[in-house]
Protein backbone atom coordinates (compact mmCIF):
# COMPACT_ATOMS: atom_id res chain seq x y z
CA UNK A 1 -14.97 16.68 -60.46
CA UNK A 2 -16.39 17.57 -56.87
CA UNK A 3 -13.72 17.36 -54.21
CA UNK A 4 -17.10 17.50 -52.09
CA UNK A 5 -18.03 13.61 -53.45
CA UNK A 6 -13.80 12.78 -52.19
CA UNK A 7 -14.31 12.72 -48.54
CA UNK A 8 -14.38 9.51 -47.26
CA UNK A 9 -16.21 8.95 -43.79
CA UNK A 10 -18.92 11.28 -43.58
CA UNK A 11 -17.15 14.30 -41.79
CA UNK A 12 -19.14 16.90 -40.26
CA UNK A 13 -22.21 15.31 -40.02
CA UNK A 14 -25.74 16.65 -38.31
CA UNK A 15 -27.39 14.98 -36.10
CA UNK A 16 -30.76 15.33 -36.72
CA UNK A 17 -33.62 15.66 -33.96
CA UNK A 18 -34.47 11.93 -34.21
CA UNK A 19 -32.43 8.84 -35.18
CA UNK A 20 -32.03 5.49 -34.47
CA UNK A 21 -29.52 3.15 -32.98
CA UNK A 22 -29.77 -0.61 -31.06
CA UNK A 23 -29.25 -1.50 -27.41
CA UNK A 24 -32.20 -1.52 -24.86
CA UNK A 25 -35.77 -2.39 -25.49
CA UNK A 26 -37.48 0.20 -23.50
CA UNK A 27 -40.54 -1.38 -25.10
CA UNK A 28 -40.67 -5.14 -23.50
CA UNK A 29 -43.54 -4.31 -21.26
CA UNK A 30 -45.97 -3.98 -24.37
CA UNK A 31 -46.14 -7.19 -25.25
CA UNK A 32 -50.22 -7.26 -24.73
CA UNK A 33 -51.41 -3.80 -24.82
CA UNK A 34 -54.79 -3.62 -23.21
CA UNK A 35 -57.60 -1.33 -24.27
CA UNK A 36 -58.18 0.41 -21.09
CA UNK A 37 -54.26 0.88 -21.05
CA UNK A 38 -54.31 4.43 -22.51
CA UNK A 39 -51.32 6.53 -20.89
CA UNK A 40 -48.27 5.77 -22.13
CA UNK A 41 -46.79 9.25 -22.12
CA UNK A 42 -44.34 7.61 -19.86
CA UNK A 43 -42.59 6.04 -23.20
CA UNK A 44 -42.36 9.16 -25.05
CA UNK A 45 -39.10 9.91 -23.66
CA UNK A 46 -37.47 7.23 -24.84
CA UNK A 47 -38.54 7.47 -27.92
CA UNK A 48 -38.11 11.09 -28.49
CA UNK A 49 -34.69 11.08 -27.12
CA UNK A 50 -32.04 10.34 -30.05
CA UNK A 51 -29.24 9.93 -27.00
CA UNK A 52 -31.00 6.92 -25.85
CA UNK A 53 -30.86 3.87 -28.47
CA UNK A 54 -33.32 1.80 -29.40
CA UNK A 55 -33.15 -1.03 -31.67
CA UNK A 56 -35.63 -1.05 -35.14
CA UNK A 57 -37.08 -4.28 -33.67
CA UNK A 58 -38.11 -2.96 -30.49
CA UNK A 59 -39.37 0.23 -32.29
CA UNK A 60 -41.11 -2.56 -34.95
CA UNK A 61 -42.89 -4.13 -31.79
CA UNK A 62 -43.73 -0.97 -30.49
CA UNK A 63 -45.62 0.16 -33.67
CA UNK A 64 -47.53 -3.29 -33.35
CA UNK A 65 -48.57 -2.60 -29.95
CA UNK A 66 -49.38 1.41 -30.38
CA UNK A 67 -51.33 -0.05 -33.39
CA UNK A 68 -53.45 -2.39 -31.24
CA UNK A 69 -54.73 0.17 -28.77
CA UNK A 70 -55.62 2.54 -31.37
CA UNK A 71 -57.62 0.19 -32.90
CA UNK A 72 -59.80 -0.43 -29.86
CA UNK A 73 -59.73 3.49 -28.65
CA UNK A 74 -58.75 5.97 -32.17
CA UNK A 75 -58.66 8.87 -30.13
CA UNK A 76 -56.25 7.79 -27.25
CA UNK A 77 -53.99 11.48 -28.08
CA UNK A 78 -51.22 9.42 -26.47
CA UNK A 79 -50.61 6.61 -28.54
CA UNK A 80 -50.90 9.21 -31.37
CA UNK A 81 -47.89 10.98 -29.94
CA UNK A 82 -45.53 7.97 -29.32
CA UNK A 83 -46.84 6.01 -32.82
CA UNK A 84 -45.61 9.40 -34.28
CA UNK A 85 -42.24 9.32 -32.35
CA UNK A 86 -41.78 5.77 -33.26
CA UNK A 87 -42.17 6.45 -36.94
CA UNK A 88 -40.00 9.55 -36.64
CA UNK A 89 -37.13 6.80 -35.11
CA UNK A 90 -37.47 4.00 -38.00
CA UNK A 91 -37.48 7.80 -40.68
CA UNK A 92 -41.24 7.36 -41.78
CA UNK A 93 -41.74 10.59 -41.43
CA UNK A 94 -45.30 10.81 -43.60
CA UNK A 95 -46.67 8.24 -40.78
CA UNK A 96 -45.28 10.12 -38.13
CA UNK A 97 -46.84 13.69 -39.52
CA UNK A 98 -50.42 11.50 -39.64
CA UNK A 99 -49.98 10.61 -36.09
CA UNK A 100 -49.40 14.15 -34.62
CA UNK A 101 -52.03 15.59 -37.09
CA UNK A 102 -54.18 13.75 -35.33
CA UNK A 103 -53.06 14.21 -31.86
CA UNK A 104 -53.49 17.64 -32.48
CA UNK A 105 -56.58 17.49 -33.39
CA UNK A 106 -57.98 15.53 -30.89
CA UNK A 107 -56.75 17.62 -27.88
CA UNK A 108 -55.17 20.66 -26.83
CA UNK A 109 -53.36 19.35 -24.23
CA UNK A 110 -50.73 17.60 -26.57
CA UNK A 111 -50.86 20.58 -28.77
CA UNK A 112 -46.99 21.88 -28.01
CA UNK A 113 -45.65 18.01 -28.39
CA UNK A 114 -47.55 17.56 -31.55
CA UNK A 115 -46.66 20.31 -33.02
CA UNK A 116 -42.81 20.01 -32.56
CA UNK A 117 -43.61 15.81 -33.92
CA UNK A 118 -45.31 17.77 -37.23
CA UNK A 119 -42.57 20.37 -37.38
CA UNK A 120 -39.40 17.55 -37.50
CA UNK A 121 -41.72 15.53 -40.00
CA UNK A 122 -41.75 18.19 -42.18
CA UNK A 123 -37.89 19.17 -41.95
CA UNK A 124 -37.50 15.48 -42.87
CA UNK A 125 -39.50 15.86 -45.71
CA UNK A 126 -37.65 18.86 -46.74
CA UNK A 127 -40.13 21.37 -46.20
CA UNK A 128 -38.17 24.28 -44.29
CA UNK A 129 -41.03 26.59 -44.29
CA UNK A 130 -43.51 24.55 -43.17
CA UNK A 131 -40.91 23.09 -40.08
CA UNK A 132 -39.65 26.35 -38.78
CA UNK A 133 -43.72 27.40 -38.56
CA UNK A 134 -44.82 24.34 -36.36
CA UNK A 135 -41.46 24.27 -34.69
CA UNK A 136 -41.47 27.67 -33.90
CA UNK A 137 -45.49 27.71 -32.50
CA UNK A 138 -44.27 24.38 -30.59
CA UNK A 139 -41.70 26.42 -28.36
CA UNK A 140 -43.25 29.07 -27.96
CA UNK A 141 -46.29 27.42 -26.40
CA UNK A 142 -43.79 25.11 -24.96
CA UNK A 143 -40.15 26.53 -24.29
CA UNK A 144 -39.03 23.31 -22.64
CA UNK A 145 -39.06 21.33 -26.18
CA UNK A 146 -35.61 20.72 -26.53
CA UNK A 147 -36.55 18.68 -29.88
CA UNK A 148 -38.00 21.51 -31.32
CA UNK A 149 -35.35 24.25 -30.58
CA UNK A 150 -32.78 21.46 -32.14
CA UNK A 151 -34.80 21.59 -35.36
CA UNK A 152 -34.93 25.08 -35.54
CA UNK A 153 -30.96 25.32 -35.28
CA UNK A 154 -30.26 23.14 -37.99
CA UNK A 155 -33.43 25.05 -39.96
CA UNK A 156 -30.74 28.33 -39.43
CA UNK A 157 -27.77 26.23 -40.26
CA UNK A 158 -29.05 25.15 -43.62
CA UNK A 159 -30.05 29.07 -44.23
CA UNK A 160 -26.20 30.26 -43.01
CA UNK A 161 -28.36 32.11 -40.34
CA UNK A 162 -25.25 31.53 -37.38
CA UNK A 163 -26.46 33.19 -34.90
CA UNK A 164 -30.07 32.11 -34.69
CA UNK A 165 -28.55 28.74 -35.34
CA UNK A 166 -26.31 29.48 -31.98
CA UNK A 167 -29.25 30.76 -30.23
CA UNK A 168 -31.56 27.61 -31.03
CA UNK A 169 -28.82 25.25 -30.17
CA UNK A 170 -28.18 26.87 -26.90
CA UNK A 171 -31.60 27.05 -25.88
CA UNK A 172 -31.93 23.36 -26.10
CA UNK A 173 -28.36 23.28 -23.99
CA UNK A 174 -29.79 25.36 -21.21
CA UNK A 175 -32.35 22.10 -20.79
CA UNK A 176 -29.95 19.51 -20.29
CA UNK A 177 -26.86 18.95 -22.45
CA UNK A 178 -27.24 16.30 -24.71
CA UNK A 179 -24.70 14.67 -27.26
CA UNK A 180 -27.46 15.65 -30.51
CA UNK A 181 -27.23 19.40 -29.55
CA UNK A 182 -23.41 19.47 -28.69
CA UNK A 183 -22.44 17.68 -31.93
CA UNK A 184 -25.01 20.15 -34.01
CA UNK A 185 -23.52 23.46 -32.84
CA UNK A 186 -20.06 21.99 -32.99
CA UNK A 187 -21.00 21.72 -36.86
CA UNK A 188 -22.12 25.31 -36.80
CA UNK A 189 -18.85 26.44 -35.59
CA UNK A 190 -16.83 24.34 -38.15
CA UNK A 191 -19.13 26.08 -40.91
CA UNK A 192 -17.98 29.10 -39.98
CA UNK A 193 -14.24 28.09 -39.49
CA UNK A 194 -14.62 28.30 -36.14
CA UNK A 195 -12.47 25.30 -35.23
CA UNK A 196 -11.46 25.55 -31.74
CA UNK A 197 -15.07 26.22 -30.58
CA UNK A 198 -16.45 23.52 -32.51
CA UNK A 199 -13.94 20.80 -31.08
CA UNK A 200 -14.73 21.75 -27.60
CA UNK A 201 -18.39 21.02 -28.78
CA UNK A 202 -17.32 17.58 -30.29
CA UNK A 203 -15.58 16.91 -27.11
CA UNK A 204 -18.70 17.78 -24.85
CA UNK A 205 -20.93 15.28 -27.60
CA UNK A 206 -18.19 12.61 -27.16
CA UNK A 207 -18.04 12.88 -23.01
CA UNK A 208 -21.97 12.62 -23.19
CA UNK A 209 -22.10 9.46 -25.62
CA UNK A 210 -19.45 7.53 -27.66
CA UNK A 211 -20.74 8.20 -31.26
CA UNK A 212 -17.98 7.49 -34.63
CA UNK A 213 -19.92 10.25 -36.68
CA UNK A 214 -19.06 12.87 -34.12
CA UNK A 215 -15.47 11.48 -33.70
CA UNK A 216 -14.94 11.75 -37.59
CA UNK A 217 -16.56 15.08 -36.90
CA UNK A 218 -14.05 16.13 -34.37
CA UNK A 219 -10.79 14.65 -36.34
CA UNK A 220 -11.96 16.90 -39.03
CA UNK A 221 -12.20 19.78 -36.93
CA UNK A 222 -8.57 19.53 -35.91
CA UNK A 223 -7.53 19.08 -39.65
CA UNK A 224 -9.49 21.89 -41.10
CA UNK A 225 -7.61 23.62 -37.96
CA UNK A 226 -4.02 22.28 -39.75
CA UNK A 227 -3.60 20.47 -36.64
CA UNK A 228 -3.23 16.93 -38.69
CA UNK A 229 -1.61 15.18 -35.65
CA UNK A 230 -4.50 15.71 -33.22
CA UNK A 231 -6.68 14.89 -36.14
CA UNK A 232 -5.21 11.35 -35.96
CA UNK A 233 -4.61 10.46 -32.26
CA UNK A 234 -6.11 7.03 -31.04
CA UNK A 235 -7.04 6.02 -34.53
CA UNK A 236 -6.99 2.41 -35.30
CA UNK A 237 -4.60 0.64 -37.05
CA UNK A 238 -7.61 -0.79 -39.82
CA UNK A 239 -8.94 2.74 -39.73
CA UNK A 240 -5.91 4.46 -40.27
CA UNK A 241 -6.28 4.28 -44.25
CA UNK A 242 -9.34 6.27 -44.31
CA UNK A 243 -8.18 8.78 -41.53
CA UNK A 244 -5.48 9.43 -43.28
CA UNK A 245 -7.47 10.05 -46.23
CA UNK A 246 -9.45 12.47 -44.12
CA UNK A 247 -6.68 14.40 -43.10
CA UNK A 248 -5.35 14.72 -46.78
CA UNK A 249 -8.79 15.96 -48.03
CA UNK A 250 -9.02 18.44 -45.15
CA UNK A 251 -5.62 20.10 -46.47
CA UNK A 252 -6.15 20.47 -49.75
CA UNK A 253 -9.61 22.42 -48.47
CA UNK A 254 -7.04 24.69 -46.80
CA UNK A 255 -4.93 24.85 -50.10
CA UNK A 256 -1.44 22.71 -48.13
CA UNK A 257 -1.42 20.56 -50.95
CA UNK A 258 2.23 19.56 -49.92
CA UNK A 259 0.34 17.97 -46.73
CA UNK A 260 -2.45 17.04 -48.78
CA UNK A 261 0.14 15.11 -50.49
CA UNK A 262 1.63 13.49 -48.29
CA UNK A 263 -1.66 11.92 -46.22
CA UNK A 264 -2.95 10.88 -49.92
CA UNK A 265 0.20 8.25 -50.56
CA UNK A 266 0.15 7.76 -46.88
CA UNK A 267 -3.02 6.53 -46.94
CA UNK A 268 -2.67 4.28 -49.88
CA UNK A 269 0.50 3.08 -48.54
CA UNK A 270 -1.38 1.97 -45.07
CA UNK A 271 -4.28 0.63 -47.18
CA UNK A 272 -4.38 -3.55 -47.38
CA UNK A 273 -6.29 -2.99 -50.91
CA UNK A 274 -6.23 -0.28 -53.64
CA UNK A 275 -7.94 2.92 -51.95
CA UNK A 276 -9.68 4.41 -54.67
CA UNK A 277 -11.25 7.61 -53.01
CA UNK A 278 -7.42 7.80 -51.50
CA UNK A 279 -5.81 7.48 -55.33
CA UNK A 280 -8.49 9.79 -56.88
CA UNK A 281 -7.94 12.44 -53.87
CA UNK A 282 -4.51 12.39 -55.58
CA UNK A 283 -4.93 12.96 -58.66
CA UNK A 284 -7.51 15.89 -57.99
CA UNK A 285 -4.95 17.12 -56.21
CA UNK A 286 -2.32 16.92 -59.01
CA UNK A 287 -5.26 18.54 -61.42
CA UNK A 288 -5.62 21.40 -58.69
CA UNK A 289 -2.14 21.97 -59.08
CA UNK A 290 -1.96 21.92 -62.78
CA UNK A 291 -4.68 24.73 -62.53
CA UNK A 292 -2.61 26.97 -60.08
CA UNK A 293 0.19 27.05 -62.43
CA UNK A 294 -1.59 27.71 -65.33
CA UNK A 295 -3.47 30.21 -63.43
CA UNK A 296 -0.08 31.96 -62.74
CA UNK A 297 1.29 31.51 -65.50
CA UNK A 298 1.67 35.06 -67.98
């Protein structure tokens, strides 16, 4: 059994270089595209930016549109480059890696933006290699791609390569802090049980934008840290079963199994319902145990 598959929110979580959310529709204004209308750089901000929300309809409409002026002018490079940040948002990231290919073959001038769109296609796809090459050219034609320097730190994270992983993460820091980048090296320091720097992280993500994943993030912080009363401050009452959960699974990674324990039959105590994940925490942890002994034993 995997104590790895026992967790149950989603702790420690990256946030990658492009997601996708709901609020604002920074998009209303293309409801009839023209052909002659061919800047739209202006847009690719927002839809770059994975701070800034934007909901899958808007993105939807915005495909539509970007659509319609490419079909009456293929080689506007600019609605390449924002059809290609679109697709990144809604996590097409084939379409998106067509888009950029083309932008950057079209024109020069979009060569460093392109080339950090191709680069976080391919780490979508899995392709590491291929990723930290286009990411890499991308900011080093281009230092000011924060996008790009992300991508490259979680590149280094998946490789256990800290400090470029610090390096990259800071880089894209030194532009303008942003919740993605705090979060990301927050998870770096966790990896490398450095708990009290990666709260403060969490905490910068947080103060920047309210996000669950990177509160679950921080709580974990603080239990991998043994600190299981921080861990659980300002958690909700219909919450509190899986927090509680949380905390349990975070000491028996530290080996407290007395704690571990306790925030196991805590948390199925607090639970309205059978909590399975909570019940089968416990008896991992009564299998661990069993192991110890017999480990010990002469």
């Amino acid at each position: 059994m995997n104590p790895a598959l026992r967790l149950h929110a989603c702790a420690l979580v990256l946030i990658g270089a492009a997601v996708t959310g709901c609020t604002s529709d920074p998009t209303s204004f293309l409801q009839a595209p023209a052909a002659e209308a061919h800047d739209l750089s202006v847009l690719a901000p927002g839809f770059a930016d994975p701070d800034r929300e934007i909901a899958p309809e808007a993105l939807q409409r915005a495909v539509a549109s970007l659509r319609m002026i490419l079909r009456a002018d293929p080689s506007n490079e600019d609605a390449q480059v924002n059809l290609g940040e679109v697709y990144l948002r809604l996590g097409q990231p084939s379409e998106a890696m067509s888009q950029f290919t083309a932008a950057l073959a079209s024109s020069a001038a979009h060569a460093p933006v392109a080339k950090q769109g191709v680069g976080l296609a391919f780490l979508k796809l899995g392709d590491r290699d291929s990723a930290r090459k286009y990411l890499g050219e991308a900011v080093a034609s281009d230092p000011t791609l924060w996008r790009a320097h992300l991508g490259l730190g979680q590149i280094a994270d998946q490789t256990r390569d800290w400090v470029a992983a610090e390096a990259a993460y800071q880089a894209a820091l030194v532009l303008k802090p942003r919740a993605a980048a705090h979060n990301n090296l927050g998870l770096s320091y966790a990896r490398q049980r450095r708990y009290d720097e990666a709260i403060e992280q969490f905490q910068a993500s947080l103060a920047l934008k309210q996000d669950p994943i990177v509160r679950t993030n921080l709580r974990f912080a603080h239990a991998m840290k043994g600190d299981y009363l921080s861990a659980l401050v300002g958690v909700a009452k219909e919450n509190l079963p899986d927090a509680l959960n949380n905390v349990g699974y975070a000491a028996m990674l530290r080996g407290d199994f007395d704690a571990a324990e306790a925030y196991f039959t805590r948390a199925i105590e607090a639970s309205a319902s059978h909590h399975r994940i909570a019940a089968d925490n416990l008896q991992l942890l009564k299998d661990l145990r069993h192991m110890k002994v017999a480990k010990a034993a002469p």
